[in-house]
C-alpha atoms as a PDB file:
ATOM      1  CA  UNK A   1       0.000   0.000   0.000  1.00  0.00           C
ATOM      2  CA  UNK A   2       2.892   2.756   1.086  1.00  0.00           C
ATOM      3  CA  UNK A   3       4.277   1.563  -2.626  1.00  0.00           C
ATOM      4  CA  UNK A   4       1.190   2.977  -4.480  1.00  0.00           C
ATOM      5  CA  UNK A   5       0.957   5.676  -2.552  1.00  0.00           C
ATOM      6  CA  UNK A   6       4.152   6.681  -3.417  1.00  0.00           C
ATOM      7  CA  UNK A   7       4.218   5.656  -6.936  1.00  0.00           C
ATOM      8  CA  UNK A   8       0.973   8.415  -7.076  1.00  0.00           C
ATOM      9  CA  UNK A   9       2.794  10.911  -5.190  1.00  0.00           C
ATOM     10  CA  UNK A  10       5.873  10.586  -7.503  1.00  0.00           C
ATOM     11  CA  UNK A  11       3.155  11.072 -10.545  1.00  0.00           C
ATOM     12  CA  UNK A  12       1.655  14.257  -9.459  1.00  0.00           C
ATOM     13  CA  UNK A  13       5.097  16.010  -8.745  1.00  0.00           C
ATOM     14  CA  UNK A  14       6.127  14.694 -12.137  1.00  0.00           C
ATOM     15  CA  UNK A  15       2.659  15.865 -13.994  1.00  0.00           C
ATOM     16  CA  UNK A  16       3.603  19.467 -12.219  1.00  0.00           C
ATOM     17  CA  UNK A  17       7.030  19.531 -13.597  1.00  0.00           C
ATOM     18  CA  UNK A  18       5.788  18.943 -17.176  1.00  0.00           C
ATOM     19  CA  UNK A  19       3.687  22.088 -17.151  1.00  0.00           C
ATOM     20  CA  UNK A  20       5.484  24.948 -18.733  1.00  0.00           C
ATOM     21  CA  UNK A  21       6.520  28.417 -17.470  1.00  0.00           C
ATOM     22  CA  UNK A  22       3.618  30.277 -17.769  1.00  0.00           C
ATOM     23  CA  UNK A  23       4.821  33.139 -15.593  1.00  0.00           C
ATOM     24  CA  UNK A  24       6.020  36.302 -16.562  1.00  0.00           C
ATOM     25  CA  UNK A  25       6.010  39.100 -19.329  1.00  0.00           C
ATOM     26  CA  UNK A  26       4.902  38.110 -22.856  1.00  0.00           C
ATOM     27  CA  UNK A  27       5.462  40.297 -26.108  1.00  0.00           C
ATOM     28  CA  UNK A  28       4.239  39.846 -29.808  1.00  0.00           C
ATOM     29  CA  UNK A  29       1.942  41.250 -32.404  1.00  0.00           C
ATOM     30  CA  UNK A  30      -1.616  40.592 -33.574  1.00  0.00           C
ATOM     31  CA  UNK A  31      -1.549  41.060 -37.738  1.00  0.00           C
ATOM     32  CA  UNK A  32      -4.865  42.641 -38.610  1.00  0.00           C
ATOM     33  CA  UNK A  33      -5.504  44.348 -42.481  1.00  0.00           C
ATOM     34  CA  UNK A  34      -5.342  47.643 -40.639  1.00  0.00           C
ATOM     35  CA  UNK A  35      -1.561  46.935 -39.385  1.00  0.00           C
ATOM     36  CA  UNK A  36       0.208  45.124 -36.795  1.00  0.00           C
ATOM     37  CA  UNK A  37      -0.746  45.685 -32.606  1.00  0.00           C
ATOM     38  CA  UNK A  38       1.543  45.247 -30.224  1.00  0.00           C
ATOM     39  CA  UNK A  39       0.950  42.910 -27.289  1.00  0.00           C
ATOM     40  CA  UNK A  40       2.030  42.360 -24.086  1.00  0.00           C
ATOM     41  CA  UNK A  41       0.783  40.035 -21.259  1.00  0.00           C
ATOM     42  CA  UNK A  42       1.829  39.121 -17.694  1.00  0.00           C
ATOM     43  CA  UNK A  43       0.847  35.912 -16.521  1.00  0.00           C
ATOM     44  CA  UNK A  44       1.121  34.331 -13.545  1.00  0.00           C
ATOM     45  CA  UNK A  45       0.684  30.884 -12.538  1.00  0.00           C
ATOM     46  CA  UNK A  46      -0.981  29.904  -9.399  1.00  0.00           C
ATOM     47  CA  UNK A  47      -1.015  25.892  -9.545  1.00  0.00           C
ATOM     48  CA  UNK A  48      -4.446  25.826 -12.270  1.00  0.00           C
ATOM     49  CA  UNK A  49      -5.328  28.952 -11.872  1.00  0.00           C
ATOM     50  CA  UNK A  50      -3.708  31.524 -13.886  1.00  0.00           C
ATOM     51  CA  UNK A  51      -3.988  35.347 -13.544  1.00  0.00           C
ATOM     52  CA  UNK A  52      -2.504  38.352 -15.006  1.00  0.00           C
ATOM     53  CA  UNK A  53      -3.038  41.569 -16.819  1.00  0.00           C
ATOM     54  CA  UNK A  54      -3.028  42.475 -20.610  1.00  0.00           C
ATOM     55  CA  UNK A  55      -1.147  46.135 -21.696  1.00  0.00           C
ATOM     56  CA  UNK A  56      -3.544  48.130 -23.585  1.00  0.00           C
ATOM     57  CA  UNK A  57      -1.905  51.167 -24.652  1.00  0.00           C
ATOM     58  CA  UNK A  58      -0.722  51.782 -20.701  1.00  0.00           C
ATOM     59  CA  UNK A  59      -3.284  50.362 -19.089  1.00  0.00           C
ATOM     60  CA  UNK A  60      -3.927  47.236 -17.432  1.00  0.00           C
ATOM     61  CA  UNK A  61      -6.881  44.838 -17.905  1.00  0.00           C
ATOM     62  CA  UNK A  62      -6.926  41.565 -15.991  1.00  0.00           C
ATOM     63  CA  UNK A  63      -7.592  38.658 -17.415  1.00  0.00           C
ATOM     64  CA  UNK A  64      -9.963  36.399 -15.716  1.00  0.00           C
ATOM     65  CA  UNK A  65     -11.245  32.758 -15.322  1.00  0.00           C
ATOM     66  CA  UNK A  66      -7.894  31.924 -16.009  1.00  0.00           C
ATOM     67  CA  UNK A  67      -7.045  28.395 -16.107  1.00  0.00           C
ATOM     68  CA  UNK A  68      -3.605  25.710 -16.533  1.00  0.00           C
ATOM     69  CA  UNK A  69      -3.510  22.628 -17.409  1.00  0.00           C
ATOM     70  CA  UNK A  70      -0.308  21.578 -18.413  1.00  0.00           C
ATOM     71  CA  UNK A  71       1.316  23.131 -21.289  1.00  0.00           C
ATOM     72  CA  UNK A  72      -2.367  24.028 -22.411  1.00  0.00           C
ATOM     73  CA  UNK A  73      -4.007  27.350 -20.763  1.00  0.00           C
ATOM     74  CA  UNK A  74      -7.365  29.511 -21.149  1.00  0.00           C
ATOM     75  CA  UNK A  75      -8.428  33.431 -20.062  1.00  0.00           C
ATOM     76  CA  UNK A  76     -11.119  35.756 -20.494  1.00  0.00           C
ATOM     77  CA  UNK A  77     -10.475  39.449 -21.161  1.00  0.00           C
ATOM     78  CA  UNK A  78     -13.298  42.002 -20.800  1.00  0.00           C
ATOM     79  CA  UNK A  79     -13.010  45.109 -22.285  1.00  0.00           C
ATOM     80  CA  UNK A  80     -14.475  48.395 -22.888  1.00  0.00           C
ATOM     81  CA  UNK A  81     -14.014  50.807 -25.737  1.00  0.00           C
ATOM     82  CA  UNK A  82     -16.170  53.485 -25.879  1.00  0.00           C
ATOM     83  CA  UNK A  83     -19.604  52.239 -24.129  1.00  0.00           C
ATOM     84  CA  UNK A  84     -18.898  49.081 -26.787  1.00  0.00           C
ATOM     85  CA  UNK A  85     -18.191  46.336 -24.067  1.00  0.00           C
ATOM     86  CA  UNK A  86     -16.948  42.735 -25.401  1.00  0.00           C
ATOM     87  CA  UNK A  87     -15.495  39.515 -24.571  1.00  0.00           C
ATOM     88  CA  UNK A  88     -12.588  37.668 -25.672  1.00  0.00           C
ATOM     89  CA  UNK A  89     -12.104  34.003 -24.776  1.00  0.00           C
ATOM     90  CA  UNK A  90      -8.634  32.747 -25.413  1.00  0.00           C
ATOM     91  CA  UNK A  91      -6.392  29.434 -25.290  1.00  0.00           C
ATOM     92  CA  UNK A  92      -2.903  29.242 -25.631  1.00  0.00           C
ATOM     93  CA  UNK A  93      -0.456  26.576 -25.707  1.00  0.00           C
ATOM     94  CA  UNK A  94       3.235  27.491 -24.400  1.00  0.00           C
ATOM     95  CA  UNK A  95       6.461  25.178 -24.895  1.00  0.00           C
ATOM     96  CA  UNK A  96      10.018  27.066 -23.449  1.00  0.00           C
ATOM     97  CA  UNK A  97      10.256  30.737 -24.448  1.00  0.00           C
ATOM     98  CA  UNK A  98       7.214  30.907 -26.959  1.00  0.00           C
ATOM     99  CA  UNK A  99       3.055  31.040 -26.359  1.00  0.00           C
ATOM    100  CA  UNK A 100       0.805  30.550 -28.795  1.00  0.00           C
ATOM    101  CA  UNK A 101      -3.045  32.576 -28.420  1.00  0.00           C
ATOM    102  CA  UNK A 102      -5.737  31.881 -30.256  1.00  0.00           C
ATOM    103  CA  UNK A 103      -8.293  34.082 -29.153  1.00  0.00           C
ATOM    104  CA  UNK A 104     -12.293  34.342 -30.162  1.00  0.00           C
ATOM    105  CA  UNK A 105     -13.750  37.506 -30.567  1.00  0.00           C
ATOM    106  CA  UNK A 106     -17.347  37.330 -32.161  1.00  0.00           C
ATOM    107  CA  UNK A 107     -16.425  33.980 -34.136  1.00  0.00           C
ATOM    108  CA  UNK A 108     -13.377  35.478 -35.799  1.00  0.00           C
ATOM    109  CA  UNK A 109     -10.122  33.684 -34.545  1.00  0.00           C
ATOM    110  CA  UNK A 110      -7.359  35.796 -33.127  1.00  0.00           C
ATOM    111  CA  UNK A 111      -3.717  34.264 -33.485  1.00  0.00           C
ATOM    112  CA  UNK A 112      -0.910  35.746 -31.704  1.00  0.00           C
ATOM    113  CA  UNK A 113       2.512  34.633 -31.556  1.00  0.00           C
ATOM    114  CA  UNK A 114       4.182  35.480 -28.386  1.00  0.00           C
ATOM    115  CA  UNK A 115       8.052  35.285 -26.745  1.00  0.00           C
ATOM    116  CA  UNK A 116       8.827  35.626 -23.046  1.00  0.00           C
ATOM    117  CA  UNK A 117      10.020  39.039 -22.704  1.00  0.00           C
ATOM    118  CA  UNK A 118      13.968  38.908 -21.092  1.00  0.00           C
END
């Protein structure tokens, strides 16, 4: 019995160690017909939960419902421009030193490339 119970506890530390490096400060561009946008996210990791803010032009917007689970994440970002309130839902993949968005806004996709910031 204290065999499987360490064989399980040995599993969960290793699952853990798997998951990538979420934390930190994020750059990279969106490519829209009307030019490129800079972005810029900080992310941290909290076991699953993940948190952070997105840079929009100076200001901060948290993301929310932020979730881990492994290499594989998903946010929420609410924002606000002009009375015009929306939603974007996003998921993201990360591997060592790159993050890969895809975001949903309205039913159009969103892809943004992003490195960790040094």
């Amino acid at each position: 019995m204290k065999l499987r119970a360490l064989a399980v506890g040995l599993l969960l530390l290793a699952g853990s160690a798997w998951a990538a490096d979420v934390d930190g400060k994020w750059t990279g561009s969106l490519s829209t017909p009307g030019g490129d946008f800079p972005q810029t996210y900080t992310f941290k990791a909290d076991g699953a939960t993940l948190t952070g803010t997105f840079d929009l032009m100076g200001m901060a917007v948290k993301i929310t419902d932020g979730k881990i689970d492994g290499n594989n994440f998903s946010f929420t970002l609410s924002l606000d421009f002009g009375g015009m309130p929306f939603t974007i839902m996003y998921k993201g993949t990360v591997t060592k030193g790159d993050m890969k968005l895809v975001g949903d806004f309205m039913g159009m996709p969103l892809e943004i490339a992003l490195k960790k910031a040094t």
